[in-house]
C-alpha atoms as a PDB file:
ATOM      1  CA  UNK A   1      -5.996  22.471  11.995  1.00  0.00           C
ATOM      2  CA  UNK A   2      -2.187  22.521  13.334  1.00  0.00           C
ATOM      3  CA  UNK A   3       0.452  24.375  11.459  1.00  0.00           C
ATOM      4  CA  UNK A   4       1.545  20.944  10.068  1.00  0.00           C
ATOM      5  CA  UNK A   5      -1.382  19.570   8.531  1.00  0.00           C
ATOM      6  CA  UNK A   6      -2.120  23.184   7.292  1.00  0.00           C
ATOM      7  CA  UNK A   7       1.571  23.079   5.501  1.00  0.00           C
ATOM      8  CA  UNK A   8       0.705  19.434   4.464  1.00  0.00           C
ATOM      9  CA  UNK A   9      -1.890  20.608   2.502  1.00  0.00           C
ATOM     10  CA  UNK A  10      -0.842  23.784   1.153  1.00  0.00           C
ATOM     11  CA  UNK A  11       1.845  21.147  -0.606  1.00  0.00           C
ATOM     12  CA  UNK A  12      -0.109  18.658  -1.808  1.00  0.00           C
ATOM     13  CA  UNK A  13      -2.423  21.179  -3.611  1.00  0.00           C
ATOM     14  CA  UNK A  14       0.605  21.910  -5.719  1.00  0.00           C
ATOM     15  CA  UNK A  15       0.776  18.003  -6.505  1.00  0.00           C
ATOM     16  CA  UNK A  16      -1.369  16.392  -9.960  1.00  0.00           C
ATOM     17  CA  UNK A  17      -5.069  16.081  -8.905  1.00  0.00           C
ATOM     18  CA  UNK A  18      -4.438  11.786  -9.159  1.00  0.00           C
ATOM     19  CA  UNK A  19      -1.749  12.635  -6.288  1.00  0.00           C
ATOM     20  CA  UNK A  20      -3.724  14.532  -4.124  1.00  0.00           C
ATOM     21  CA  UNK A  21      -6.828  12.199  -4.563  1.00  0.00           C
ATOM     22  CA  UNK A  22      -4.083   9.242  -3.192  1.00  0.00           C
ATOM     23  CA  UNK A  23      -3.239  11.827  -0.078  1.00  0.00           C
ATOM     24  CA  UNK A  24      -7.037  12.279   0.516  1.00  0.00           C
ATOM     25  CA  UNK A  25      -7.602   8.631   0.265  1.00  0.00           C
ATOM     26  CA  UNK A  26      -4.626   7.783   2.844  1.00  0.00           C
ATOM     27  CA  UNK A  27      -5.092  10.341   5.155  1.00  0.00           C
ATOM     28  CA  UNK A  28      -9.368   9.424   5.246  1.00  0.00           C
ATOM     29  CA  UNK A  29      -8.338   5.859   5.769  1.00  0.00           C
ATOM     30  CA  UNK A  30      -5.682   7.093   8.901  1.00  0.00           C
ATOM     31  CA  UNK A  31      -8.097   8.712  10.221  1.00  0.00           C
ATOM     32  CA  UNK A  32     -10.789   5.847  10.137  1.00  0.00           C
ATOM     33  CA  UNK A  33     -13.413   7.210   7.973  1.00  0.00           C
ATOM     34  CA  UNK A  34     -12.617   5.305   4.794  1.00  0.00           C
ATOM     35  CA  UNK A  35     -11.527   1.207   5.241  1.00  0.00           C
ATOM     36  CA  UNK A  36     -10.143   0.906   1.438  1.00  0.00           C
ATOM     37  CA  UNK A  37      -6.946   2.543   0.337  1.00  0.00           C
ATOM     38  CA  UNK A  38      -6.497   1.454  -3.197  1.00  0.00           C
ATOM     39  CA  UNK A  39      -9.125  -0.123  -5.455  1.00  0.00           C
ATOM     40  CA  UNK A  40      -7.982  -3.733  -6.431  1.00  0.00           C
ATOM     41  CA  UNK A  41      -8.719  -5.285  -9.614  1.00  0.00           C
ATOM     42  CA  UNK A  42     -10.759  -8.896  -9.521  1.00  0.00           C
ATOM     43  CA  UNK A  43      -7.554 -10.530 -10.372  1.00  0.00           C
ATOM     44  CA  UNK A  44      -6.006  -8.586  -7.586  1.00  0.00           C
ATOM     45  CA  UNK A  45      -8.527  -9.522  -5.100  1.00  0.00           C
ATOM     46  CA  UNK A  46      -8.249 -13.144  -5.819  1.00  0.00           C
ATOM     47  CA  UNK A  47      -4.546 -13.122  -5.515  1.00  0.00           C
ATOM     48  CA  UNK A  48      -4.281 -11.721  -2.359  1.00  0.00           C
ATOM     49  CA  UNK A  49      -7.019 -13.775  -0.920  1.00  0.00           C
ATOM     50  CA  UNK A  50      -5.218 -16.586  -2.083  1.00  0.00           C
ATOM     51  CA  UNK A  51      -1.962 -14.721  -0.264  1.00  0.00           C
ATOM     52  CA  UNK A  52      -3.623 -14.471   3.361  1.00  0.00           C
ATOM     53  CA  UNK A  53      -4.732 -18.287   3.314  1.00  0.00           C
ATOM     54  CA  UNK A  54      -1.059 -18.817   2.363  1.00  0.00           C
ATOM     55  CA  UNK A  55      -0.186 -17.143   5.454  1.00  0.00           C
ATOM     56  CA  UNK A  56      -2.847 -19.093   7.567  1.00  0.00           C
ATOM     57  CA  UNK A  57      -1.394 -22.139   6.457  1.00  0.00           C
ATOM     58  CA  UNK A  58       2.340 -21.071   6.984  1.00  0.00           C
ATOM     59  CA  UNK A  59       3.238 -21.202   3.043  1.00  0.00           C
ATOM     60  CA  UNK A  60       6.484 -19.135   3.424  1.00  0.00           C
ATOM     61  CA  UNK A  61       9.306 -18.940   1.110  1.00  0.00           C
ATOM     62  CA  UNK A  62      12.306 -20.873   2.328  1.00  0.00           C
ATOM     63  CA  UNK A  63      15.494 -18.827   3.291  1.00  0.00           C
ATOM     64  CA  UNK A  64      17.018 -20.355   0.112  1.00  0.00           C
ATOM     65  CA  UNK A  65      14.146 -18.994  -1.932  1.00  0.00           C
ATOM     66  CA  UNK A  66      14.548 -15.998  -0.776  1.00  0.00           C
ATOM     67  CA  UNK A  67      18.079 -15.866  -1.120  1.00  0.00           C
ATOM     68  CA  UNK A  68      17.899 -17.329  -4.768  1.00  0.00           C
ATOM     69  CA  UNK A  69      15.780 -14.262  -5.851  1.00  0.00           C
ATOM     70  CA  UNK A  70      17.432 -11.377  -4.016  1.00  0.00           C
ATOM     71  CA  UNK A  71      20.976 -12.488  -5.430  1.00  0.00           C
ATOM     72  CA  UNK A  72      19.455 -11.443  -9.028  1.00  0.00           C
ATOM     73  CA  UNK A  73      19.319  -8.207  -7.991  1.00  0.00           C
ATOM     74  CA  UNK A  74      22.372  -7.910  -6.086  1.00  0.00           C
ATOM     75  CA  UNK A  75      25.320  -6.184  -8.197  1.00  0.00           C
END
């Protein structure tokens, strides 16, 4: 193990145990040996499914849209 990773981990065993299971979880999937990151809900699941064939089928927001719902968060 480098110095690096070795420091890594010496921090995130300081971190809540739901913080270091979302380290161990990234880092497995980074390094190939785990495909999902994050559990998704059914709901979830569906929505980005329906998200991707958006994409396939070149569904984008217009610049306008865009625009129209950045400038409510612009001060």
């Amino acid at each position: 193990m480098t110095e690096l990773l070795e420091q890594a981990v010496q921090t995130a065993r300081k971190l809540p145990a739901e913080m270091q299971d979302e380290l161990a979880r990234l880092m497995l999937t980074y390094a190939g040996r785990d495909a999902q990151v994050i559990d998704l809900t059914p709901e979830e699941e569906a929505d980005l499914i329906e998200a991707q064939a958006e994409m396939k089928r070149g569904d984008f927001a217009t610049d306008d849209e865009v625009e129209a719902v950045l400038s409510r968060f612009r001060l």
